[in-house]
Protein backbone atom coordinates (compact mmCIF):
# COMPACT_ATOMS: atom_id res chain seq x y z
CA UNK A 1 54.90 -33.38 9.96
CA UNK A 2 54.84 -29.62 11.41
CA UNK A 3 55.11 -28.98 7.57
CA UNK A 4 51.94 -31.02 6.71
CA UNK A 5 49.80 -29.41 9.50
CA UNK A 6 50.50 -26.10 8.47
CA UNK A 7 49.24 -26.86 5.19
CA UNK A 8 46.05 -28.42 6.25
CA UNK A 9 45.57 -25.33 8.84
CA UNK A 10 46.16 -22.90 5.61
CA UNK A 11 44.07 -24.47 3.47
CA UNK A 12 41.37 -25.14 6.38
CA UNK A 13 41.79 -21.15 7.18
CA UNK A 14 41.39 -20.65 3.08
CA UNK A 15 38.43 -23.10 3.13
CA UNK A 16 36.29 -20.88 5.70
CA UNK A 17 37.04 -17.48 4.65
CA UNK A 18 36.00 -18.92 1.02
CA UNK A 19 32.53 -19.88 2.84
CA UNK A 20 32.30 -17.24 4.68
CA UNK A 21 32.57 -15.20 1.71
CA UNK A 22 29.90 -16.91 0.07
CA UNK A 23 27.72 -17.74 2.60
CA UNK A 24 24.12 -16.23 1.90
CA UNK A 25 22.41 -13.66 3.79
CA UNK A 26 19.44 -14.83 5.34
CA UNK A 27 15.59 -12.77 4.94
CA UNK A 28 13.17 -14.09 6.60
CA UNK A 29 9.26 -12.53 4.34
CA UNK A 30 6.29 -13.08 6.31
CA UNK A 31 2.99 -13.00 4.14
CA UNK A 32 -0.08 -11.27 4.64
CA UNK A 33 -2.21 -14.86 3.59
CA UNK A 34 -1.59 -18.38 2.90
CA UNK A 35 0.98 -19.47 -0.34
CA UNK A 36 -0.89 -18.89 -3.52
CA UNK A 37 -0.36 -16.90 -6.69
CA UNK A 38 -1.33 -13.56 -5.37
CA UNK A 39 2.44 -14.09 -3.18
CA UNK A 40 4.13 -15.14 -6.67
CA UNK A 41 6.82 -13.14 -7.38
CA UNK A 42 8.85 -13.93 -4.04
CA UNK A 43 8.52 -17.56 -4.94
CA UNK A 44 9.61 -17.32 -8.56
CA UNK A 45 12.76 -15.38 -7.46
CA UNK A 46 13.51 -17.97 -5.11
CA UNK A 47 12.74 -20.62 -7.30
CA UNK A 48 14.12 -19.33 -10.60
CA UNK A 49 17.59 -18.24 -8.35
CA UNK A 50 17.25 -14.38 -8.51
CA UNK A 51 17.84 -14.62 -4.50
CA UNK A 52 20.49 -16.78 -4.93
CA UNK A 53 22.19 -14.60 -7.16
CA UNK A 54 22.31 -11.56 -4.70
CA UNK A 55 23.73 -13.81 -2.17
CA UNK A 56 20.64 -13.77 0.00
CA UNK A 57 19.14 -16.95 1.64
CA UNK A 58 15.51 -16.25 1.69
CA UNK A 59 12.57 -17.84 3.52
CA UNK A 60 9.30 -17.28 2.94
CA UNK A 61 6.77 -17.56 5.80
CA UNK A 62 2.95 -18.25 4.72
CA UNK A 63 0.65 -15.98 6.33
CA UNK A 64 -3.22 -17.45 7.30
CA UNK A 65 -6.28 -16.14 9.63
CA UNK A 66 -4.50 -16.39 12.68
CA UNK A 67 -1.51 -14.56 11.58
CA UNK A 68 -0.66 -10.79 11.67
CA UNK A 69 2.14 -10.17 9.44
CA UNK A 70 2.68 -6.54 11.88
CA UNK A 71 2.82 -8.99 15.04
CA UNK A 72 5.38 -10.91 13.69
CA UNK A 73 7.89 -8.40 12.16
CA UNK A 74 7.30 -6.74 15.79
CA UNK A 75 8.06 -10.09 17.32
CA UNK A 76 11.09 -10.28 15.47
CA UNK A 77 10.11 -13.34 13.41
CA UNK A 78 10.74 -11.75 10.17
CA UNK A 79 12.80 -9.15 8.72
CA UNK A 80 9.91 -7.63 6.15
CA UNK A 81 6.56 -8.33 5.78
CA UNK A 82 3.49 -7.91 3.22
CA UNK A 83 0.96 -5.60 4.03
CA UNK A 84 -2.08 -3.49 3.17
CA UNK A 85 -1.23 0.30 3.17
CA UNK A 86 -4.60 0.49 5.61
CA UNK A 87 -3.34 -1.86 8.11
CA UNK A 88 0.28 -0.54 8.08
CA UNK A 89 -0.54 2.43 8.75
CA UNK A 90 -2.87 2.59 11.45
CA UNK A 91 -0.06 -0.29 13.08
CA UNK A 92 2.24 2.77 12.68
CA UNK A 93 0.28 5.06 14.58
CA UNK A 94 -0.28 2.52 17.57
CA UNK A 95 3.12 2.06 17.64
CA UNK A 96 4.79 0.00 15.72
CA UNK A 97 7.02 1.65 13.21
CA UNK A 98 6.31 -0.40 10.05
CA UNK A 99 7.99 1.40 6.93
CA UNK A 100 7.29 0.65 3.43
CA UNK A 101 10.40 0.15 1.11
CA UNK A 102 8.43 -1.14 -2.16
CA UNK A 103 5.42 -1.56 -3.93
CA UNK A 104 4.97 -4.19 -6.52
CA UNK A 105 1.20 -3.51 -6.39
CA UNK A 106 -0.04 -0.77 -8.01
CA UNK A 107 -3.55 -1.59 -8.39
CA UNK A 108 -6.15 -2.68 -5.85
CA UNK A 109 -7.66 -5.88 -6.60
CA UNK A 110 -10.76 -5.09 -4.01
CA UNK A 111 -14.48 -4.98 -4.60
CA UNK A 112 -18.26 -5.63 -2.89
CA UNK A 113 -19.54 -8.24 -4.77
CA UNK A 114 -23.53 -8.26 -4.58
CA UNK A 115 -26.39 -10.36 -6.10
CA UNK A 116 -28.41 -8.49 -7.91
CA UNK A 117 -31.45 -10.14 -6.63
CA UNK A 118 -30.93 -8.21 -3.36
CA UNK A 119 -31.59 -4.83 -5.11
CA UNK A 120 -28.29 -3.49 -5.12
CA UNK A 121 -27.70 -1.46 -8.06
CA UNK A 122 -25.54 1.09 -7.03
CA UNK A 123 -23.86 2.88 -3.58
CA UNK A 124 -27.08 4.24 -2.59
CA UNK A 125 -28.59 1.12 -2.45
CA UNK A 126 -26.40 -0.34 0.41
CA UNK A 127 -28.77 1.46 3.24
CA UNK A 128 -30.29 -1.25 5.12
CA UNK A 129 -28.07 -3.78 3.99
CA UNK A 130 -25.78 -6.68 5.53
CA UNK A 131 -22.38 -6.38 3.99
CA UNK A 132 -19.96 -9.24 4.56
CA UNK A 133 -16.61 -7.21 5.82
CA UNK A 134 -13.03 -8.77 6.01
CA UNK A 135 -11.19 -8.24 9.46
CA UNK A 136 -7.55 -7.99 10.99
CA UNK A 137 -6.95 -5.09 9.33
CA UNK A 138 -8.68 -5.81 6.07
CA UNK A 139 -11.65 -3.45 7.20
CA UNK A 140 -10.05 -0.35 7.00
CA UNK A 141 -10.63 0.11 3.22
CA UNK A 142 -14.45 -0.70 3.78
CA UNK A 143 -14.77 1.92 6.78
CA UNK A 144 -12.92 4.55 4.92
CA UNK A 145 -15.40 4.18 2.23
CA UNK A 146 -19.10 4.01 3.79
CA UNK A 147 -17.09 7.37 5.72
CA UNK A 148 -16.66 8.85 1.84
CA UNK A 149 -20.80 7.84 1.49
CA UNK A 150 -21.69 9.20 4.80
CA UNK A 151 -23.56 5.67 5.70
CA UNK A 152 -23.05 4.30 9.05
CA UNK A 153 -21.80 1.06 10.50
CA UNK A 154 -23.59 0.28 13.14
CA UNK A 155 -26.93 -1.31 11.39
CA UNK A 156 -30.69 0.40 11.19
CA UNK A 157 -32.27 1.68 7.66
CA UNK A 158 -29.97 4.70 6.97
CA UNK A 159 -27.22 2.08 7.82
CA UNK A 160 -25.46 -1.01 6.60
CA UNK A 161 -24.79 -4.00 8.86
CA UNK A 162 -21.33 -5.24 8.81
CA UNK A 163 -21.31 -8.77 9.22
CA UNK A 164 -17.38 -9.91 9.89
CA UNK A 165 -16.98 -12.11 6.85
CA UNK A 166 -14.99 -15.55 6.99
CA UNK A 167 -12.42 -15.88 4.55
CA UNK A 168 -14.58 -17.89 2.32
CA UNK A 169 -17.85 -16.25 -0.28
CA UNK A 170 -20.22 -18.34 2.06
CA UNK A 171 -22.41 -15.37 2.97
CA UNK A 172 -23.35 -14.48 -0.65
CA UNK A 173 -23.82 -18.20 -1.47
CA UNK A 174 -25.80 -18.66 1.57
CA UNK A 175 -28.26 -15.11 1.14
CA UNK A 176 -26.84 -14.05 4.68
CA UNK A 177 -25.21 -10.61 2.76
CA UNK A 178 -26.71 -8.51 0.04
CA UNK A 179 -22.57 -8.17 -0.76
CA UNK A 180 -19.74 -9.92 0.29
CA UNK A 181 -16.08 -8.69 -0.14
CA UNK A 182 -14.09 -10.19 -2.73
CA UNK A 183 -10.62 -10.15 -4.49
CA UNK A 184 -10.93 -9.77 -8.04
CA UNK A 185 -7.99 -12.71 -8.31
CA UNK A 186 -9.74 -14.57 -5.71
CA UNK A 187 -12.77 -15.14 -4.14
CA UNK A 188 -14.95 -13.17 -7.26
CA UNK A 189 -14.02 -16.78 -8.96
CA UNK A 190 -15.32 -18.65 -5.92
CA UNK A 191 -18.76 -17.25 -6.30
CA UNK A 192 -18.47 -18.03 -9.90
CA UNK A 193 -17.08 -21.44 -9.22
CA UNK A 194 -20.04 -21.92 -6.78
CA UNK A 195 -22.82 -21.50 -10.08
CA UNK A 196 -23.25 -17.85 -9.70
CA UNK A 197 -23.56 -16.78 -13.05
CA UNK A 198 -21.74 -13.23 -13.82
CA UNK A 199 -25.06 -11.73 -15.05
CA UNK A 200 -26.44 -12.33 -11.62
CA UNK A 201 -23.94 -10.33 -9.65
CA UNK A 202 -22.78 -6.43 -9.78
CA UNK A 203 -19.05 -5.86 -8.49
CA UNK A 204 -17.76 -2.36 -6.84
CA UNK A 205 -14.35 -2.09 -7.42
CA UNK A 206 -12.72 0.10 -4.78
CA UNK A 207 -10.70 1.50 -7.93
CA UNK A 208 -13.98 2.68 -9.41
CA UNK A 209 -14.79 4.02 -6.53
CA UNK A 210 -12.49 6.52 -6.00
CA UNK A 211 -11.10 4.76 -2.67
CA UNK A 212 -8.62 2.05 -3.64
CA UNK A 213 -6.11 2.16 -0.98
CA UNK A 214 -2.52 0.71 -1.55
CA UNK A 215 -2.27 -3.03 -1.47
CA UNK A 216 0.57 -5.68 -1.05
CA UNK A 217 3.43 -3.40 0.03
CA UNK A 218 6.77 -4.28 1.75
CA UNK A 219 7.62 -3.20 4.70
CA UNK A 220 10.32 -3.06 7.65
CA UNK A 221 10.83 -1.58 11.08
CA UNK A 222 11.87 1.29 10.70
CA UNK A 223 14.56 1.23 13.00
CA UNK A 224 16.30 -1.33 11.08
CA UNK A 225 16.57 0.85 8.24
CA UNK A 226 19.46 2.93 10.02
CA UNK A 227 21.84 -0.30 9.75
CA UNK A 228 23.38 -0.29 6.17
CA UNK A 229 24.01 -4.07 6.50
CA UNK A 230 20.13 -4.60 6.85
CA UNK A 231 19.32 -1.86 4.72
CA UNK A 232 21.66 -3.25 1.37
CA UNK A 233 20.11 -6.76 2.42
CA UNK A 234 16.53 -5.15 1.78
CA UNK A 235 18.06 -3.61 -1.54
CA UNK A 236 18.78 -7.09 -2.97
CA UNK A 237 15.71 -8.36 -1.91
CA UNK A 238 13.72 -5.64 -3.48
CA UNK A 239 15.84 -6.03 -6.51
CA UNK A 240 15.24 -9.87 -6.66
CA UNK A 241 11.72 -9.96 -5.72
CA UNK A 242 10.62 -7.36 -8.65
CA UNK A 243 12.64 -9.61 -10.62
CA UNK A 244 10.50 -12.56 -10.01
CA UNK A 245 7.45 -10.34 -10.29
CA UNK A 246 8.68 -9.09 -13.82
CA UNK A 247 8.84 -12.90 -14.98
CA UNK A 248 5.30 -13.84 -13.28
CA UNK A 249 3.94 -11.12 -15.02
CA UNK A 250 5.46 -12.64 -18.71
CA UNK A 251 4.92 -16.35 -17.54
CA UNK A 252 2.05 -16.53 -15.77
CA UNK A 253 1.19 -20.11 -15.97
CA UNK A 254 4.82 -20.83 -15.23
CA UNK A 255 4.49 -18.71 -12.33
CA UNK A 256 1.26 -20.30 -10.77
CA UNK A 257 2.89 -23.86 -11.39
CA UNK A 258 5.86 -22.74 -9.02
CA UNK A 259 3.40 -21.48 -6.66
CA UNK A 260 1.64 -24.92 -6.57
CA UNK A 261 5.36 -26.53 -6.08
CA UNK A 262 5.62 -24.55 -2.78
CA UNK A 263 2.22 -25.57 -1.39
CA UNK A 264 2.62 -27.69 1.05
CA UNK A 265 -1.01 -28.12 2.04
CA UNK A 266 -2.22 -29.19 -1.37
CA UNK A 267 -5.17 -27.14 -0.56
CA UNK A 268 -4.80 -25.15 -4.18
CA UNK A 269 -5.84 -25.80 -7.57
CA UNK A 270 -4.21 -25.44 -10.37
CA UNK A 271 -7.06 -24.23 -12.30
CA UNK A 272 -7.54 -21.34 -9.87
CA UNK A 273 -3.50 -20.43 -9.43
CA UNK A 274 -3.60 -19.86 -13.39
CA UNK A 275 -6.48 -17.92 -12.81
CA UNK A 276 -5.43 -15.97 -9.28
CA UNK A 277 -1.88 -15.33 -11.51
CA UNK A 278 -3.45 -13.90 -14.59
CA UNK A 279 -5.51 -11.20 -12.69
CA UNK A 280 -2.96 -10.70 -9.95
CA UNK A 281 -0.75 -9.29 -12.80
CA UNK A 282 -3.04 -6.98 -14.37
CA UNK A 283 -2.41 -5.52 -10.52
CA UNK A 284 1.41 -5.86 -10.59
CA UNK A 285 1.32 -4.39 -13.97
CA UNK A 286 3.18 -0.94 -14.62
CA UNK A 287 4.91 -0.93 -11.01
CA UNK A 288 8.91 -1.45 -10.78
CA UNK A 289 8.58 -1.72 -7.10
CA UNK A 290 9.50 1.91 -5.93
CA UNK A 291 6.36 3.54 -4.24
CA UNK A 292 4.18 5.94 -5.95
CA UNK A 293 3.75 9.77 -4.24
CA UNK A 294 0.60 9.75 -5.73
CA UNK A 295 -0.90 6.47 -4.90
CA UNK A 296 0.38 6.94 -1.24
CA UNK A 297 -1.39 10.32 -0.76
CA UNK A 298 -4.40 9.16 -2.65
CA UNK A 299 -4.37 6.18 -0.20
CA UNK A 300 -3.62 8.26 3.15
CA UNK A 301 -6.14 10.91 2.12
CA UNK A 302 -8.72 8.51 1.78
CA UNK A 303 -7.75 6.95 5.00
CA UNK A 304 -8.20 10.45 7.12
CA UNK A 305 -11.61 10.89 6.09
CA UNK A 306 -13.21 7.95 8.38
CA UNK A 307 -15.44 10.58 9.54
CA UNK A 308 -16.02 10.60 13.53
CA UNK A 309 -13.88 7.28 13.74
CA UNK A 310 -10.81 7.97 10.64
CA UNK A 311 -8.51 4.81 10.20
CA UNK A 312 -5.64 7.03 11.18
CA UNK A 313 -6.02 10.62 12.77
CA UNK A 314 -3.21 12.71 11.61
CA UNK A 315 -0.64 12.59 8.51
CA UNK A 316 1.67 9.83 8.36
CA UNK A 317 5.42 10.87 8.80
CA UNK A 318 8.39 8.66 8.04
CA UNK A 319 5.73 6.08 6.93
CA UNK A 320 7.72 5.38 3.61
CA UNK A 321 10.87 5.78 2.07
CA UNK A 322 12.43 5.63 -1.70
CA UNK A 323 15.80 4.73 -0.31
CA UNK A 324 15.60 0.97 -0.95
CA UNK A 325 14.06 1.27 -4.61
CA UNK A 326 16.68 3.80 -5.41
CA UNK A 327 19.56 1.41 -5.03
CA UNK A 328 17.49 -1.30 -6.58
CA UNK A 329 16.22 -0.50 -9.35
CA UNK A 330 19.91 1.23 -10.52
């Protein structure tokens, strides 16, 4: 009997340390908006098993209007987060030590899009205007840039008035804006899908402009960094996320299907996910996930001239860090 027990108690003692051998790290990614294709790459690497295969146990946290992805990571309801570069920062200087550890964006997917009806045929022409601006940390790009033209914020004819856009094109449709802000995966094809016709509209691209700013980053507290537990934990992820990114970028349709698997609102189409996916990787395109010098300068610099009120008032330090993407992308 004593003989039997023991055996049970081994193989009960072999049983756990076999589990706890395998048991997955958990990650908890908070996104910046709600589950669609622009978010792809994390779920094709959770749904194609490139996660799994690291060991980690990863859940992914849809973002919406209401929800600040720098607010949660702060909260402690997720271990890294998606973020613009704009909004990262300037959390960083109030406080809250948000550190990016990849990029798999290299290109901004940001524009004004105007009717051309209103007169708008160029930068000059936004004096006097009502231009339909994107909040909770989404301005910062638009600021930065009427601070490169010299026009102020605040209204009157040497002006434009910002009018704090919705998530939605309804201003444009509606005539309330001369120009509306739009993602070139995103809501540009809402104003088409509404019976705008291309020829009718003229599109700014922030890239064109001279003032893209980095989009779609990952970041963690910084603090975290200095445990090597958490810090190999964000190495697999980074390695399994560009993974999935890689294979949205080859499958794209593929990619937008999964996508559409994980909504659980319904609210998507598939007809715009295939759409979102295809221009979303013409932004993913040529990144491997490790930040660019370049782009990050390019981005701060452009942030520090905001004029009397910059998005951030001194250089960045500690504000990114290559030490992830290093081990990663071995």
């Amino acid at each position: 009997m004593k003989t039997k027990i023991a055996s049970l108690l081994l193989a009960s003692a072999f049983s756990l340390a076999a589990f706890q051998a395998h048991a997955a790290d958990k990650v908890t990614l908070q996104l910046k908006w709600v589950t669609q294709a622009q978010f792809a790459g994390y779920y094709v690497a959770k749904d194609k098993g490139f996660y799994e295969e690291e060991g980690l146990d990863v859940e992914i946290k849809p973002g919406g209007p209401d929800i600040a992805p720098a607010q949660v990571i702060a909260g402690g309801g997720a271990d890294v987060v998606v973020d613009w570069m704009p909004s990262a920062l300037a959390t960083r200087e109030k406080g809250v030590p948000l550190v990016n550890i990849a990029q798999p964006f290299k290109s901004s997917g940001m524009m004004l899009t105007c009717l051309k009806e209103s007169g708008v045929t160029g930068p000059e022409n936004f004096k006097g205007k009502t231009l339909g601006v994107w909040f909770f940390g989404n301005e910062y790009p638009f600021l930065s840039w009427m601070a490169h033209l010299k026009i102020p914020t605040d209204g009157g004819p040497d002006g434009v008035t910002v009018l704090k856009q919705g998530f939605n094109v309804d201003p444009l449709i509606q005539k309330q804006a001369a120009c509306i802000s739009t993602m070139t995966y995103n809501e540009y094809g809402q104003v088409l899908d509404a019976g705008i016709k291309p020829e009718d509209l003229i599109t700014f691209k922030y890239e064109d402009q001279g003032v893209a700013t980095l989009e779609d980053g990952l970041y963690v507290l910084e603090d975290k960094l200095a445990d090597p537990a958490f810090k190999e934990k964000m190495v697999k992820f980074v390695r399994a996320s560009m993974k999935g990114w890689k294979y949205a970028e080859a499958n794209p349709d593929e990619a937008a299907d999964i996508v559409l698997e994980n909504d659980s609102t319904g609210a998507q189409t598939e007809a715009h996910q295939k759409r979102m996916m295809g221009e979303v990787a013409k932004l993913t395109a040529g990144s491997n996930g490790a930040l660019d010098e370049a782009d990050y300068k390019r981005t701060v610099a452009s942030l520090l001239a905001g004029g009397s009120d910059p998005v951030i008032s001194k250089e960045p330090e500690g504000a990114w860090t290559h030490a992830v993407t290093d081990e990663a992308l071995k």
